[in-house]
C-alpha atoms as a PDB file:
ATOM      1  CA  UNK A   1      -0.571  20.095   2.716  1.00  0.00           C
ATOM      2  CA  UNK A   2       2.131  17.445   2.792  1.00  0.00           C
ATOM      3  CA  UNK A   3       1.689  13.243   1.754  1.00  0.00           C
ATOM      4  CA  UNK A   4       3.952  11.525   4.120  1.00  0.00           C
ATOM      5  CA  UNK A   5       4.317   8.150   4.620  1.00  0.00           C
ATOM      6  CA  UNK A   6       6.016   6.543   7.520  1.00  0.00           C
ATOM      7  CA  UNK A   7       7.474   3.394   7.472  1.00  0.00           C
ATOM      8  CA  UNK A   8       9.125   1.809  10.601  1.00  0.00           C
ATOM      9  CA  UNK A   9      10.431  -1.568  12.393  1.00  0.00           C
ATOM     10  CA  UNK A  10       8.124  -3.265  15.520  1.00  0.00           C
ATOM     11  CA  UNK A  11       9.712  -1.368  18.395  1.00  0.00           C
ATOM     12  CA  UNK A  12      10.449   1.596  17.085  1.00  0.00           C
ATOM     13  CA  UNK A  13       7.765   4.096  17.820  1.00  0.00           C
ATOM     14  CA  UNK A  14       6.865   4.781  14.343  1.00  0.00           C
ATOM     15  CA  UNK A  15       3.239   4.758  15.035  1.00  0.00           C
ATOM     16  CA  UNK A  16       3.325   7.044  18.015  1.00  0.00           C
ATOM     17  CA  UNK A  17       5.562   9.251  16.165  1.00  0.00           C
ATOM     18  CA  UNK A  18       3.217   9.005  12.884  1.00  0.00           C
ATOM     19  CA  UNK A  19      -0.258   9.992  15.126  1.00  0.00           C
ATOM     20  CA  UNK A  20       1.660  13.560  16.342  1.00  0.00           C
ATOM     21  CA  UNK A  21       2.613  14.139  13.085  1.00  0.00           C
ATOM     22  CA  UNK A  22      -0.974  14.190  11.770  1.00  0.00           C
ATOM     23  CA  UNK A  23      -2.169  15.773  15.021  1.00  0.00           C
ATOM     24  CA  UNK A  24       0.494  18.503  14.783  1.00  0.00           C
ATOM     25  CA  UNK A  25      -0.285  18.992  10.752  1.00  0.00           C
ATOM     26  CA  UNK A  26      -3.984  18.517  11.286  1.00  0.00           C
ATOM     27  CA  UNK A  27      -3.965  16.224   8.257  1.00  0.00           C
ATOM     28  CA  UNK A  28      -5.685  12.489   8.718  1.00  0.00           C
ATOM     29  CA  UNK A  29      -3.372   9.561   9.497  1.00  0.00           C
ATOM     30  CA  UNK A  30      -3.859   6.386   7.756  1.00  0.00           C
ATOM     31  CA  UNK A  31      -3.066   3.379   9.852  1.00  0.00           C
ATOM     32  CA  UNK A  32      -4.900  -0.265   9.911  1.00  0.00           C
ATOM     33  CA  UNK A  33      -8.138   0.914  10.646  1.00  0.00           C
ATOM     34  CA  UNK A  34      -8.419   3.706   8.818  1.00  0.00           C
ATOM     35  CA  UNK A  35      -7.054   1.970   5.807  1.00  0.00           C
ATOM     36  CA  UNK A  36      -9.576  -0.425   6.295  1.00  0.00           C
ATOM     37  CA  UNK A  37     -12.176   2.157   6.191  1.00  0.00           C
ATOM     38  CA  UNK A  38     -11.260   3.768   3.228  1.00  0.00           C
ATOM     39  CA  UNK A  39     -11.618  -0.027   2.058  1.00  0.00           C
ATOM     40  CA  UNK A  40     -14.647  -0.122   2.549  1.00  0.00           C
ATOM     41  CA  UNK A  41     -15.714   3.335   1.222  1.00  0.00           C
ATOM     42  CA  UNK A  42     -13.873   2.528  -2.519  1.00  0.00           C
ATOM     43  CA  UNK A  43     -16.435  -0.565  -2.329  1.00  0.00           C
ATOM     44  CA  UNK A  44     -13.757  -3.172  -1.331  1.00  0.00           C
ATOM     45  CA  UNK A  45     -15.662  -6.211   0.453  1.00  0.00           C
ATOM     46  CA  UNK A  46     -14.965  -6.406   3.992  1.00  0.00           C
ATOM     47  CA  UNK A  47     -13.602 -10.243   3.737  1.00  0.00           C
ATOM     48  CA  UNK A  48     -11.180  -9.054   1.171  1.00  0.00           C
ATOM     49  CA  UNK A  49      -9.455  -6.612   3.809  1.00  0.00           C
ATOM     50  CA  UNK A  50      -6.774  -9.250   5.191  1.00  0.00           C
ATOM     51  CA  UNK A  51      -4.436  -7.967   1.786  1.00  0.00           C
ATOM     52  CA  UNK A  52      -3.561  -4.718   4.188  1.00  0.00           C
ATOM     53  CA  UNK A  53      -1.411  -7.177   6.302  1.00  0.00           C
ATOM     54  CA  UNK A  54       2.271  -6.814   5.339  1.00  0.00           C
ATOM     55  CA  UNK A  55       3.077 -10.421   4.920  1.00  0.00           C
ATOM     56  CA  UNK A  56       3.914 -12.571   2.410  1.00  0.00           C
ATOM     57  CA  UNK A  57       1.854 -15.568   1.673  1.00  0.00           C
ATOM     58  CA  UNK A  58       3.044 -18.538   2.429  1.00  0.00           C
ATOM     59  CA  UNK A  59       1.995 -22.298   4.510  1.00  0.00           C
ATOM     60  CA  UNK A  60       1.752 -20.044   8.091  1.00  0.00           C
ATOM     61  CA  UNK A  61      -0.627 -17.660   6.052  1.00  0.00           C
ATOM     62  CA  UNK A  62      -2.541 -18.348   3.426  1.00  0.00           C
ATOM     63  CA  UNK A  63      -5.455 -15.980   4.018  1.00  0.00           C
ATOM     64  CA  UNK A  64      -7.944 -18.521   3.651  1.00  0.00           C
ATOM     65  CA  UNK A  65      -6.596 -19.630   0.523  1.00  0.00           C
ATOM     66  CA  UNK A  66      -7.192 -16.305  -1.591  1.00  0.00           C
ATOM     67  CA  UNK A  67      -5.557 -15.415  -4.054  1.00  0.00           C
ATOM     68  CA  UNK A  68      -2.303 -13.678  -3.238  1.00  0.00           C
ATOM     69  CA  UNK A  69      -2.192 -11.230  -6.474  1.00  0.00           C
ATOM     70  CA  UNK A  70      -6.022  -9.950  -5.396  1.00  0.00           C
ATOM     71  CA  UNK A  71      -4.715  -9.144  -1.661  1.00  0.00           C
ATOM     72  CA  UNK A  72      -2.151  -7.119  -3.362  1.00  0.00           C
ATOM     73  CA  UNK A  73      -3.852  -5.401  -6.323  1.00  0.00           C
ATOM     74  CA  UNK A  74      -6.298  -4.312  -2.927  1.00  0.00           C
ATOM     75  CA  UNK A  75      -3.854  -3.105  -1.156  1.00  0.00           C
ATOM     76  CA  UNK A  76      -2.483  -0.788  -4.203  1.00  0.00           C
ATOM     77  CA  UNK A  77      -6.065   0.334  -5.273  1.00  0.00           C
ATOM     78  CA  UNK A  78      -6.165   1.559  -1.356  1.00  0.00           C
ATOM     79  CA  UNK A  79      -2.977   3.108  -1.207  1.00  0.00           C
ATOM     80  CA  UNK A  80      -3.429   4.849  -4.643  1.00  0.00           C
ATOM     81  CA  UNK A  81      -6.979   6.012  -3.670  1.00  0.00           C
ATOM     82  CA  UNK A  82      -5.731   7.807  -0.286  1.00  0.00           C
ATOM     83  CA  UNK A  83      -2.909   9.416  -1.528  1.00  0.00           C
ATOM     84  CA  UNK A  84      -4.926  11.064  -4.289  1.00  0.00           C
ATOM     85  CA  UNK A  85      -6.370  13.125  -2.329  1.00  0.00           C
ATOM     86  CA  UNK A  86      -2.778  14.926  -1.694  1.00  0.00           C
ATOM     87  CA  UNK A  87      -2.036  15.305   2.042  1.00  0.00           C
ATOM     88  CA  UNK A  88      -2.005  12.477   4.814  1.00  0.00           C
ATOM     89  CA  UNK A  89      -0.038  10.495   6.885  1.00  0.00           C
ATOM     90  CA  UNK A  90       0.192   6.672   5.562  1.00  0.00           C
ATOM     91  CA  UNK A  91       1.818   4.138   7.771  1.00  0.00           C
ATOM     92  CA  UNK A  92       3.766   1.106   6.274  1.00  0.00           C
ATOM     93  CA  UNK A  93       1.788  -1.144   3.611  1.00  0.00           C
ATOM     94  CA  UNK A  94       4.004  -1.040   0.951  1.00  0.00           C
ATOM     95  CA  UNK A  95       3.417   2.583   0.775  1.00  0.00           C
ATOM     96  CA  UNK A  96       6.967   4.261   0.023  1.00  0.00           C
ATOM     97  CA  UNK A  97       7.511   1.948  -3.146  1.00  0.00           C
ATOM     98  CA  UNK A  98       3.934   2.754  -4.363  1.00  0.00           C
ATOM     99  CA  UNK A  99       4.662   6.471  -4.220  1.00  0.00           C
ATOM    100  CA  UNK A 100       8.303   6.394  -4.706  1.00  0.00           C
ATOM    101  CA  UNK A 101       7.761   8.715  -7.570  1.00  0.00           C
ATOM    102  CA  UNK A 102       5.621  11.012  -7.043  1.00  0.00           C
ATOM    103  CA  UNK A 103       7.147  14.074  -5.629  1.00  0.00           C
ATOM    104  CA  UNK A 104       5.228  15.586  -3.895  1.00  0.00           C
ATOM    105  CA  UNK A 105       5.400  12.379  -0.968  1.00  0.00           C
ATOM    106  CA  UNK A 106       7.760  12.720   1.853  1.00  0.00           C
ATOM    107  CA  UNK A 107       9.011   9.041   2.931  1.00  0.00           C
ATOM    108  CA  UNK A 108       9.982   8.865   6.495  1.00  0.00           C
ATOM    109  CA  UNK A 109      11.721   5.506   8.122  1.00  0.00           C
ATOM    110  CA  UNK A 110      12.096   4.814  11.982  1.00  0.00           C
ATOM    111  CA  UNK A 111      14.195   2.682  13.447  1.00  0.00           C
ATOM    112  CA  UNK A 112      16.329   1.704  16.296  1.00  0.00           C
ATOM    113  CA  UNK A 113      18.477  -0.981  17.763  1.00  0.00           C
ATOM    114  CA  UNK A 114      16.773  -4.994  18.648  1.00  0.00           C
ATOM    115  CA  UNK A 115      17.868  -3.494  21.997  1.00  0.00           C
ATOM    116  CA  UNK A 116      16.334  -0.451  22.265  1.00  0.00           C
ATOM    117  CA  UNK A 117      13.024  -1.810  20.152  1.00  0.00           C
ATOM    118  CA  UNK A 118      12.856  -4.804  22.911  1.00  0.00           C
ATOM    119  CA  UNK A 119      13.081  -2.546  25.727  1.00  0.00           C
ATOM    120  CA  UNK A 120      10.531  -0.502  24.363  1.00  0.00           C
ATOM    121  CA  UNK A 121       7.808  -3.187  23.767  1.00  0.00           C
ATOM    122  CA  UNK A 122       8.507  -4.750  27.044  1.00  0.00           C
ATOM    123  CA  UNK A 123       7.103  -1.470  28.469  1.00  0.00           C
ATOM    124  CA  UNK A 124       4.629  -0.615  26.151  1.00  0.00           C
ATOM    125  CA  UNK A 125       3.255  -4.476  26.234  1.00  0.00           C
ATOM    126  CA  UNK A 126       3.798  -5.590  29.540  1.00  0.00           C
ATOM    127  CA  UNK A 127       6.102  -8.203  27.600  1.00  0.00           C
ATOM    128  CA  UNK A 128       9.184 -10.435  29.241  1.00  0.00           C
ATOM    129  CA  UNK A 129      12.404  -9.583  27.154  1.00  0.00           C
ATOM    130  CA  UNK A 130      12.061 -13.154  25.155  1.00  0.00           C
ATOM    131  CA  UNK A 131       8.262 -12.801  24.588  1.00  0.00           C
ATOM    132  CA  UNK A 132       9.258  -9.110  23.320  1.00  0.00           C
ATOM    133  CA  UNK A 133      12.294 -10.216  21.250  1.00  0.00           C
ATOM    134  CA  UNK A 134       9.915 -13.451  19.597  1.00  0.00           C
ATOM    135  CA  UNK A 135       7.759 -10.372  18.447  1.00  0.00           C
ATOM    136  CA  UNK A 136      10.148  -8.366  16.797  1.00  0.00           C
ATOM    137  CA  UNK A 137      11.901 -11.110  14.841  1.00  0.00           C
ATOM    138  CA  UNK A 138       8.547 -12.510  13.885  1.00  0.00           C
ATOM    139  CA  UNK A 139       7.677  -8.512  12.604  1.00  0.00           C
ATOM    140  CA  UNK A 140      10.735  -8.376  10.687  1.00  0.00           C
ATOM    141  CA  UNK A 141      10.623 -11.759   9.360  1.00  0.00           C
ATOM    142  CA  UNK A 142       7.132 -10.827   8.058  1.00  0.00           C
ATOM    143  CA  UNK A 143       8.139  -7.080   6.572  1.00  0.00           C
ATOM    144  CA  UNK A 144      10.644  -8.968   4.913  1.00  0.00           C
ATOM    145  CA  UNK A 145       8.936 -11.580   2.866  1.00  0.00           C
ATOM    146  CA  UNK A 146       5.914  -9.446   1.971  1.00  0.00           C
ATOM    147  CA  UNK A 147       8.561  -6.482   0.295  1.00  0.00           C
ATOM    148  CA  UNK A 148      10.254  -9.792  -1.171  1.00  0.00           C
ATOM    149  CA  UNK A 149       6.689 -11.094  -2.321  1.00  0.00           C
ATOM    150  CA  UNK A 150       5.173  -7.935  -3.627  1.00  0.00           C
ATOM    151  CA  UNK A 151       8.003  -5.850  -4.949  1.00  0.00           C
ATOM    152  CA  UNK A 152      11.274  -7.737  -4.668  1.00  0.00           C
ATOM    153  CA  UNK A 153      12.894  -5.527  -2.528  1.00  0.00           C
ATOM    154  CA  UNK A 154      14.219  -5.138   0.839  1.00  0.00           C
ATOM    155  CA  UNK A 155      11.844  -3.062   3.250  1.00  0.00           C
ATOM    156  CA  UNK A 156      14.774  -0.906   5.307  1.00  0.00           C
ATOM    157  CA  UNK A 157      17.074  -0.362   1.951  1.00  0.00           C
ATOM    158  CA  UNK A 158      18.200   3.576   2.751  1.00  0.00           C
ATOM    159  CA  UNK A 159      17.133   4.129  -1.072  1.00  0.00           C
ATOM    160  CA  UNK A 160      13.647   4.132  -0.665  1.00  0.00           C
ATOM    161  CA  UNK A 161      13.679   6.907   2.126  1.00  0.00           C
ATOM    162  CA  UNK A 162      13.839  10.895   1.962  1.00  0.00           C
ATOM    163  CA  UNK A 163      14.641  10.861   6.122  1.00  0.00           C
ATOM    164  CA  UNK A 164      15.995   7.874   8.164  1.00  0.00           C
ATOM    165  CA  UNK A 165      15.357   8.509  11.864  1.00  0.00           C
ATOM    166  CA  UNK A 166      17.431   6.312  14.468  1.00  0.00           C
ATOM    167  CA  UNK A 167      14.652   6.465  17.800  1.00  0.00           C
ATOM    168  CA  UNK A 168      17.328   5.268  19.929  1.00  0.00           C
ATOM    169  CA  UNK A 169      19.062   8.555  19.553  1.00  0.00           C
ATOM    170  CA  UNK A 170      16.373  11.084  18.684  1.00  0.00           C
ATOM    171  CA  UNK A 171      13.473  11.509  21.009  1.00  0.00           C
ATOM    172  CA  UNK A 172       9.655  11.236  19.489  1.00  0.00           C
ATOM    173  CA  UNK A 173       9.613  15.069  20.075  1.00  0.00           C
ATOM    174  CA  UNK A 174      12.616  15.620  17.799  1.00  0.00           C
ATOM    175  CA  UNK A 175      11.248  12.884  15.399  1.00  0.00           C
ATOM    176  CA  UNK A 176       7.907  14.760  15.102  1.00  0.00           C
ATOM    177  CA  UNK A 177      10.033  17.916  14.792  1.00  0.00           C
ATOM    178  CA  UNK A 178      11.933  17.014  11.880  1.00  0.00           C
ATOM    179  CA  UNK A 179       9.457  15.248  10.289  1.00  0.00           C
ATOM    180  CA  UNK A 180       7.267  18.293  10.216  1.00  0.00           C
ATOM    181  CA  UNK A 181       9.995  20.797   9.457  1.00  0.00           C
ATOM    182  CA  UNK A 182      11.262  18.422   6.241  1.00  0.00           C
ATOM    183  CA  UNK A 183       7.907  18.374   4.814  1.00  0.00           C
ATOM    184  CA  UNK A 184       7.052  21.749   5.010  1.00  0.00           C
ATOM    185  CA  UNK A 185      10.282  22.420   3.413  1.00  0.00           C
ATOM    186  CA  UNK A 186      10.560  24.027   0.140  1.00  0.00           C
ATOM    187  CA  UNK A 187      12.195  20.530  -1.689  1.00  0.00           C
ATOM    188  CA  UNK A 188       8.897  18.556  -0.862  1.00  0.00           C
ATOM    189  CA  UNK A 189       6.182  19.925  -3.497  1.00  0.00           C
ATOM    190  CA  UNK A 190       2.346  20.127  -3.338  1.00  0.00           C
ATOM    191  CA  UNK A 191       0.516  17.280  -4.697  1.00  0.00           C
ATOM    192  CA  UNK A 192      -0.450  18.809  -8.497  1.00  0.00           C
ATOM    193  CA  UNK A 193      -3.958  18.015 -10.216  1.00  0.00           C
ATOM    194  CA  UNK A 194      -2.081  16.017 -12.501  1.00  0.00           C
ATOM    195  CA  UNK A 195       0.137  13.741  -9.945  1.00  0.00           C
ATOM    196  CA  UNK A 196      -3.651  13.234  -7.992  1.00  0.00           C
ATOM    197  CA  UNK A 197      -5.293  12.353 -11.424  1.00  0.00           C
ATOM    198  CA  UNK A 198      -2.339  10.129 -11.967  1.00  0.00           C
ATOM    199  CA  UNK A 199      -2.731   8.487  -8.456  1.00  0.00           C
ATOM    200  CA  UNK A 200      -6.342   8.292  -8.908  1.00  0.00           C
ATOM    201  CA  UNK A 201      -6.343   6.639 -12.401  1.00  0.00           C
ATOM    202  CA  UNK A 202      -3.861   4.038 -10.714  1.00  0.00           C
ATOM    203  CA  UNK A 203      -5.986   3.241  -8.216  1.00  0.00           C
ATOM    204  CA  UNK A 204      -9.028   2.390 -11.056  1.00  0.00           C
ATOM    205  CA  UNK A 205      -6.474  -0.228 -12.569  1.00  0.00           C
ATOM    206  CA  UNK A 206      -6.066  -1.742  -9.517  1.00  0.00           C
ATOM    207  CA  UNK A 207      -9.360  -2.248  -8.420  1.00  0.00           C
ATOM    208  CA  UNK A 208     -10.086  -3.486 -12.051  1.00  0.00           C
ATOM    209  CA  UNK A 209      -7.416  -6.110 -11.849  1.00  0.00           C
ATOM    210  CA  UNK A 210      -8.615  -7.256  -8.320  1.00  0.00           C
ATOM    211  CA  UNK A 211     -12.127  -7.531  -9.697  1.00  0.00           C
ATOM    212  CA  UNK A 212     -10.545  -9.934 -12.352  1.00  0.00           C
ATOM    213  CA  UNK A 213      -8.511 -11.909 -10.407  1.00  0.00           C
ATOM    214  CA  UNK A 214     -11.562 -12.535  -7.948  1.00  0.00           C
ATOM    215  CA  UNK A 215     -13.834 -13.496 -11.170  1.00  0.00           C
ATOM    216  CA  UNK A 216     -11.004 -15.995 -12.004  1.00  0.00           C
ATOM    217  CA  UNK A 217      -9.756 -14.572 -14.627  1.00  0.00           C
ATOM    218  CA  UNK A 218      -6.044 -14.746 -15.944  1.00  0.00           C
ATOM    219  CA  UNK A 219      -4.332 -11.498 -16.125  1.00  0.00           C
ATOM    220  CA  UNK A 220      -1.036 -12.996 -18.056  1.00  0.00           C
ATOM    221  CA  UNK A 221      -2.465 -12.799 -21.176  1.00  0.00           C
ATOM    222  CA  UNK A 222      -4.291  -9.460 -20.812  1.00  0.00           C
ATOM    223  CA  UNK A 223      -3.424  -5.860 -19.500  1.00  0.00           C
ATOM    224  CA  UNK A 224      -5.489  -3.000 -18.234  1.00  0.00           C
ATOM    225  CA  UNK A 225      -4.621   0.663 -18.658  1.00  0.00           C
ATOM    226  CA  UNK A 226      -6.935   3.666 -17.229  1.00  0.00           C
ATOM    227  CA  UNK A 227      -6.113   6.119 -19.810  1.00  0.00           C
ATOM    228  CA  UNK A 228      -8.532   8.897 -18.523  1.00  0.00           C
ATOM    229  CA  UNK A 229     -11.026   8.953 -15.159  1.00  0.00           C
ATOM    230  CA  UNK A 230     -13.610   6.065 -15.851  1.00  0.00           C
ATOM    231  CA  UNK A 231     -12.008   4.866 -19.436  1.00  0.00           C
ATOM    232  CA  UNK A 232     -10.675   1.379 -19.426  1.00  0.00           C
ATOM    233  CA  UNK A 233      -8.821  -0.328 -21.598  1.00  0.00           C
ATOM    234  CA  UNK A 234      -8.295  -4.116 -21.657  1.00  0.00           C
ATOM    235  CA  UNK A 235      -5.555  -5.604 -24.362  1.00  0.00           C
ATOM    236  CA  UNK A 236      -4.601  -8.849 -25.065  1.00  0.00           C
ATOM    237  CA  UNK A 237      -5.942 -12.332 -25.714  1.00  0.00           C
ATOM    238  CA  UNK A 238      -8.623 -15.153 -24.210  1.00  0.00           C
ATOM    239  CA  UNK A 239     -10.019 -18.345 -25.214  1.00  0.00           C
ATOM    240  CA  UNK A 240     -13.627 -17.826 -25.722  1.00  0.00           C
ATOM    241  CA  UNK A 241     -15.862 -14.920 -26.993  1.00  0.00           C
ATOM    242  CA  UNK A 242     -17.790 -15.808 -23.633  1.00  0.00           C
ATOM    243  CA  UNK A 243     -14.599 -14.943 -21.498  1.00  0.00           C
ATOM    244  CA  UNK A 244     -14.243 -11.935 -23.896  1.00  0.00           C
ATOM    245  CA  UNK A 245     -17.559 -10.480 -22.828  1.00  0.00           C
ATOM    246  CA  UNK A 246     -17.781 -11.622 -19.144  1.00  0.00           C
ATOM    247  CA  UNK A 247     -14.531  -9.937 -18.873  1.00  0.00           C
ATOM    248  CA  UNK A 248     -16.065  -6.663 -19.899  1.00  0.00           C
ATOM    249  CA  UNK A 249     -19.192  -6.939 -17.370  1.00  0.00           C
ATOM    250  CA  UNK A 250     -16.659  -7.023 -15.024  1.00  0.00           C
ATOM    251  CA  UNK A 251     -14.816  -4.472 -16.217  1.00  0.00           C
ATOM    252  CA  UNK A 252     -17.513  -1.849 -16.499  1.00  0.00           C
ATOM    253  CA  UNK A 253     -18.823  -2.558 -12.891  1.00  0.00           C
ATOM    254  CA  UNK A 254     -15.407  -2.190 -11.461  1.00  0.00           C
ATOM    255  CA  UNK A 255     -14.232   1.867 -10.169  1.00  0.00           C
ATOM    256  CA  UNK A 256     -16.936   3.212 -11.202  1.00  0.00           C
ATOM    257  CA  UNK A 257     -15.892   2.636 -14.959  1.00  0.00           C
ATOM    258  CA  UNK A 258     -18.077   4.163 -17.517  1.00  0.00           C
ATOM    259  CA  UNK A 259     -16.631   2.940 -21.007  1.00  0.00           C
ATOM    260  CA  UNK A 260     -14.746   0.039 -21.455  1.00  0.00           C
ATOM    261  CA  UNK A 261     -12.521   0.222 -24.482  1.00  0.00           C
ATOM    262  CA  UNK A 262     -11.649  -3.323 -25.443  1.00  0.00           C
ATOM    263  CA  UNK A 263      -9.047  -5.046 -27.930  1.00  0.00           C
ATOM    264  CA  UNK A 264      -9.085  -8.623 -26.556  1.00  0.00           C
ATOM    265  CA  UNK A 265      -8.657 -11.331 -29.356  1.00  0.00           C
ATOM    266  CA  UNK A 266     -10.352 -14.997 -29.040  1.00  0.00           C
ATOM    267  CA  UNK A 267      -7.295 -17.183 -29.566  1.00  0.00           C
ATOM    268  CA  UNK A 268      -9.162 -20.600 -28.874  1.00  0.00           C
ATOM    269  CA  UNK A 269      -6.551 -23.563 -27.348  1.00  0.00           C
ATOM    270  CA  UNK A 270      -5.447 -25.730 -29.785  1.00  0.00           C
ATOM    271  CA  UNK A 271      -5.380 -29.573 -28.765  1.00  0.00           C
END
């Protein structure tokens, strides 16, 4: 079953479009709230679930003043969990640059004209055309500075995308149509064992960093690898043999980790 993940601007129809894929391929669809749920189920604390929002952090959103490298080693240990599981429909989150390469992902982009996208929420919202045009700059303003923030890369570049569908010109029937028809296509290949262990084992390193990063701990001068399901591996340097050890407690009781291989050195600061 095909891993597709469908990115698209405020206006567009993307979501709509996204839901009939799913139904049509009777695969699940991952949008906010099922995201959210799969959150949940890896263990994720529900007041840690504001890092699914695409948006960069910044004065107008601080989250509450968390940490903005947690929010996105979250979102990644989401992401990397779902698509493990080899079929779905994901929508947006950052989720065509997390899976750019893995092959066996389909990455889907819908857009259309400010016109067309304003007339569009005006109906769907019951919006005037300013109120509807204030919500689509204010989405794209957003999309931008969180692909910016978190990957340092523009959200709509062509490169990222397998199929770039323009709504204003292709109904959602057509949409659905080629989407469906693309990923059933010989070129787009079943998710292997190895490119889900890979995915999973990503996922493990993620959550481990998070964990860290909400402990307090530094991550500059250390670095995690998953080498195998439930191995960790922690590298690098901290000031106290206290740090050292609290930093494998948390370790082991993040992702379900079973052995925690570490080479951290004590380098106390010198004054």
């Amino acid at each position: 079953m095909p891993l597709i993940t469908i990115s698209s601007s405020a206006g567009s129809g993307g979501k709509i479009i996204g839901q009939r894929v799913a139904e049509f391929l009777n695969i699940d669809l991952y949008d906010d709230d099922r995201l959210q749920q799969a959150a949940i189920a890896m263990g994720i604390p529900e007041h840690d679930l504001k890092s699914l929002d695409e948006k960069a952090p910044g004065f107008f959103d601080r989250i509450l003043t968390r940490k903005p490298e947690l929010y996105l080693d979250l979102m990644e240990a989401v992401i990397y969990d779902v698509a493990r599981k080899g079929s779905g429909v994901i929508l947006g989150h950052g989720s065509q640059i997390l899976l750019r390469d893995f092959g066996c992902a389909l990455h889907v982009f819908i857009h259309a004209t400010e016109t067309s996208r304003v007339k569009r929420i005006m109906e769907q919202k019951g919006l005037s055309k300013e109120a509807a045009e204030k919500l689509i700059r204010k989405s794209d303003h957003q999309q931008k500075g969180f692909f910016r923030f978190a990957f340092q890369m523009q959200w709509n570049d062509p490169s990222l995308y397998d199929l770039i569908i323009n709504t204003e010109k292709i109904s959602t029937d057509s949409a659905v149509k080629l989407i469906v028809d693309t990923a059933s296509s010989e070129a787009i290949e079943t998710c292997s064992l190895s490119a889900a262990d890979t995915m999973e084992r990503l996922s493990q390193k993620k959550k481990i960093e998070a964990a860290l990063v909400e402990n307090d701990i530094n991550l500059f001068l250390l670095h995690v690898e998953v080498p195998e399901k439930g191995v960790a591996e922690i590298t690098g340097a901290v000031y106290s043999e206290e740090e050292k050890q609290r930093i494998a407690e948390i370790v082991k009781k993040a992702a379900n980790v079973s052995e925690v291989r570490s080479e951290v050195v004590v380098s106390p600061v010198s004054y």
